[in-house]
Protein backbone atom coordinates (compact mmCIF):
# COMPACT_ATOMS: atom_id res chain seq x y z
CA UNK A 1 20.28 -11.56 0.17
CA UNK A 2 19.46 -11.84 -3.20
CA UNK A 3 15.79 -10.89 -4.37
CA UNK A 4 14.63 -11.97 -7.73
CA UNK A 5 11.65 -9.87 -8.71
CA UNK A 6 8.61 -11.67 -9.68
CA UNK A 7 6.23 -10.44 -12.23
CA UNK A 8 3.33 -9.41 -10.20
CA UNK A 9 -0.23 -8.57 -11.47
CA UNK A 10 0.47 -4.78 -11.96
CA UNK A 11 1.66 -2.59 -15.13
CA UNK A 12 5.76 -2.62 -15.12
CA UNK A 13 7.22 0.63 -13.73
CA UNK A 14 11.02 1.63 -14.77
CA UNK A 15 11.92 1.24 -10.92
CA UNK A 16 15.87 1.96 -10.39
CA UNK A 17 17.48 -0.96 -8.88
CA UNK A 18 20.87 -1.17 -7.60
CA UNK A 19 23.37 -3.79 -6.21
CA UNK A 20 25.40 -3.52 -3.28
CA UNK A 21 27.39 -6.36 -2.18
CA UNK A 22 24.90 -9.14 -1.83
CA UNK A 23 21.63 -6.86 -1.49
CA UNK A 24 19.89 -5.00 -3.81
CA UNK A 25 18.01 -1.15 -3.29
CA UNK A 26 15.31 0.10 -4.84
CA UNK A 27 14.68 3.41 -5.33
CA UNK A 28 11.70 5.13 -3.57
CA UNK A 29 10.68 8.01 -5.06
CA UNK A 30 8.51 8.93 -2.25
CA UNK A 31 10.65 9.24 0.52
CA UNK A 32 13.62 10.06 -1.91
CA UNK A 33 16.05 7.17 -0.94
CA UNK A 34 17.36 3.47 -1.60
CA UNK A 35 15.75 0.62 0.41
CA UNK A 36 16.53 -2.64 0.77
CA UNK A 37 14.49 -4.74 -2.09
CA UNK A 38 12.62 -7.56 -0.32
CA UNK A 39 9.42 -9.24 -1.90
CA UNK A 40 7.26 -6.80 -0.07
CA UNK A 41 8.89 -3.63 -0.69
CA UNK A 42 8.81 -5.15 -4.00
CA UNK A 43 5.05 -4.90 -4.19
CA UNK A 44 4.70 -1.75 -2.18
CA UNK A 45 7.17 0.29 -4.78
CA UNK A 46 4.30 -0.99 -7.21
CA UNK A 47 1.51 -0.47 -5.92
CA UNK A 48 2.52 3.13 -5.16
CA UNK A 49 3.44 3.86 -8.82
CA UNK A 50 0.04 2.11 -9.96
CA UNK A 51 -2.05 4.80 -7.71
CA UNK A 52 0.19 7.48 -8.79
CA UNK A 53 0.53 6.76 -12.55
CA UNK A 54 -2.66 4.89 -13.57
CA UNK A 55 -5.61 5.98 -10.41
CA UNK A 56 -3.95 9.72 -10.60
CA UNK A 57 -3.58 10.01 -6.62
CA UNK A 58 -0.94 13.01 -6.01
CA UNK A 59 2.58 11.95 -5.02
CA UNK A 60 2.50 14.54 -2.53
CA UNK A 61 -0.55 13.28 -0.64
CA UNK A 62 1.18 9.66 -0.20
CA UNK A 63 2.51 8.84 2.87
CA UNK A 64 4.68 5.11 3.19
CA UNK A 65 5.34 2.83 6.36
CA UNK A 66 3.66 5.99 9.33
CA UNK A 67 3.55 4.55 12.58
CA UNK A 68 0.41 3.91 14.82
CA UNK A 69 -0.43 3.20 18.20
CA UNK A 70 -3.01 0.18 18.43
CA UNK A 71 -3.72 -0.16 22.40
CA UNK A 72 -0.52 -0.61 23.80
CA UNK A 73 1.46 -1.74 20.40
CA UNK A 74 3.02 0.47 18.19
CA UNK A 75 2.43 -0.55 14.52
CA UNK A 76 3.26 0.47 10.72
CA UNK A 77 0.93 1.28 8.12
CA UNK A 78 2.30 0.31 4.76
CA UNK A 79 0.59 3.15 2.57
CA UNK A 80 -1.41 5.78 3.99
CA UNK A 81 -2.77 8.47 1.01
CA UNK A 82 -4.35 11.86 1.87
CA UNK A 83 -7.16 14.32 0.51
CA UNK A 84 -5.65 18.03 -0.70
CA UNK A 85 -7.28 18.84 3.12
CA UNK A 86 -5.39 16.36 5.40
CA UNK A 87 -7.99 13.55 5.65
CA UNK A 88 -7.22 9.82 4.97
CA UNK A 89 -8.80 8.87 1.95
CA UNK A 90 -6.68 5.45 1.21
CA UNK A 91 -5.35 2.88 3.13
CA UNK A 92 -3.17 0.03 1.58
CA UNK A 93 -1.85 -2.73 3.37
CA UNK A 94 1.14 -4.88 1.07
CA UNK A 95 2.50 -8.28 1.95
CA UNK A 96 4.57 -10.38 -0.06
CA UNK A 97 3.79 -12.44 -3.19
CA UNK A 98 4.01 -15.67 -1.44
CA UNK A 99 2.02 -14.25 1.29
CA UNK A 100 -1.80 -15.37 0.61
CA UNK A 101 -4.57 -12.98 1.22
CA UNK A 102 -6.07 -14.32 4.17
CA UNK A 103 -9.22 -13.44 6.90
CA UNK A 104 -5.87 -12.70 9.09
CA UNK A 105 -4.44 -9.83 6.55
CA UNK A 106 -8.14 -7.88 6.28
CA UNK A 107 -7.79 -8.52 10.19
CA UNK A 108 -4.77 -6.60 10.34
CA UNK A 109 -6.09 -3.78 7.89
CA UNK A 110 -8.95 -3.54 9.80
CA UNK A 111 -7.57 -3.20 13.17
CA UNK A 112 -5.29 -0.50 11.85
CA UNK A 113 -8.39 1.44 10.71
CA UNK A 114 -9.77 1.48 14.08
CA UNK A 115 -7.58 4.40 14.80
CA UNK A 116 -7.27 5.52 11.26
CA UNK A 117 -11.07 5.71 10.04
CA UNK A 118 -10.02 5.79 6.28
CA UNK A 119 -13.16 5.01 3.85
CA UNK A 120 -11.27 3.01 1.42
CA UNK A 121 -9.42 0.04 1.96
CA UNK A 122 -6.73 -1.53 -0.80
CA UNK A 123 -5.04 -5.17 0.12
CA UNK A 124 -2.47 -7.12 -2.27
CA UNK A 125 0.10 -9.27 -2.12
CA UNK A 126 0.70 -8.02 -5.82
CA UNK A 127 -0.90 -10.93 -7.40
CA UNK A 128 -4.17 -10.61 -6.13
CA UNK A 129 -6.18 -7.14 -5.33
CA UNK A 130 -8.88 -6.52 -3.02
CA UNK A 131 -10.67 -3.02 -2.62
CA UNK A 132 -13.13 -2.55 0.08
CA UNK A 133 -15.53 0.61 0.90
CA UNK A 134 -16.22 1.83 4.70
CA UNK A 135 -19.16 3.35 5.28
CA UNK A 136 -18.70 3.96 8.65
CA UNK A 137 -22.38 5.44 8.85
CA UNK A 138 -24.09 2.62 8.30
CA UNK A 139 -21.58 0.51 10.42
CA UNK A 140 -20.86 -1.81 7.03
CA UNK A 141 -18.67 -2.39 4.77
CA UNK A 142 -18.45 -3.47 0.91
CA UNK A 143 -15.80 -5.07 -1.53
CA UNK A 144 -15.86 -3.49 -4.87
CA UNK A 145 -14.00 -4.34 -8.17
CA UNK A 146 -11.59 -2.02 -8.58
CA UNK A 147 -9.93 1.04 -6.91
CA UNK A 148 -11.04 4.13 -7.90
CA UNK A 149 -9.41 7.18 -9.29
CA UNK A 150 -8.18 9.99 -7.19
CA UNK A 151 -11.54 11.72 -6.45
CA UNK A 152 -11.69 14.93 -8.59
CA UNK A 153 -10.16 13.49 -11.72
């Protein structure tokens, strides 16, 4: 399959790309290997290098595509980021630039942060960006402009 990267609503990255027979790999730096480049992992590879290059999160604290049990399904987070003490600060959930951002994609966010209780919620289809605050408190929640840095910077 041949994947033709579209220019997405993100800062360019120098991403390595490589062909192999009719597919082409993109390099990951966070779990150090090649994966197949599909629209979405096209948007994923940048949304990781915007939170790591332009909202300073650590590299170290990222964690891509973990695996959760919702009832009686096992599901995949697409971008799970971490505090320097183990707790889930960031939760990011990546679809596909022809994908639109629909009620059913903060559904599926939101169902995965029934068991992951993260306070900060990031949704794109790398066109359009949505950033929403859990205050799990106060049992609400609230959409704000723009994601912020990686607390403590």
């Amino acid at each position: 399959m041949i994947f033709e990267p579209v220019p997405l609503n993100l800062p360019p990255y120098p991403f390595k790309i490589k062909q192999e027979s009719a597919s082409h790999f993109i390099f990951d730096e966070i779990r150090k290997k090649y994966l197949v480049l599909t629209p979405e992992e096209w948007v994923r590879q940048h949304l990781v290098q915007y939170i790591i290059r332009e909202k300073n999160y650590p590299k170290a604290l990222i964690k891509l595509e973990g695996g959760l049990r919702l009832n009686t399904l096992q599901k995949r987070t697409d971008v799970v980021v971490f505090n320097t003490t183990g707790q889930k600060i960031l939760m990011i959930e990546c679809k596909a630039p022809s994908v639109k951002i629909t009620q059913a994609v903060f559904d599926q966010i939101a169902r995965y942060n029934i068991v992951h209780k993260v306070p900060l919620l990031f949704v794109s289809n790398g066109l359009h960006h949505y950033y929403c605050k859990i205050d799990f408190e106060q049992k609400n929640y609230q959409f704000i402009q723009d994601l912020p840095n990686y607390p403590g910077n």
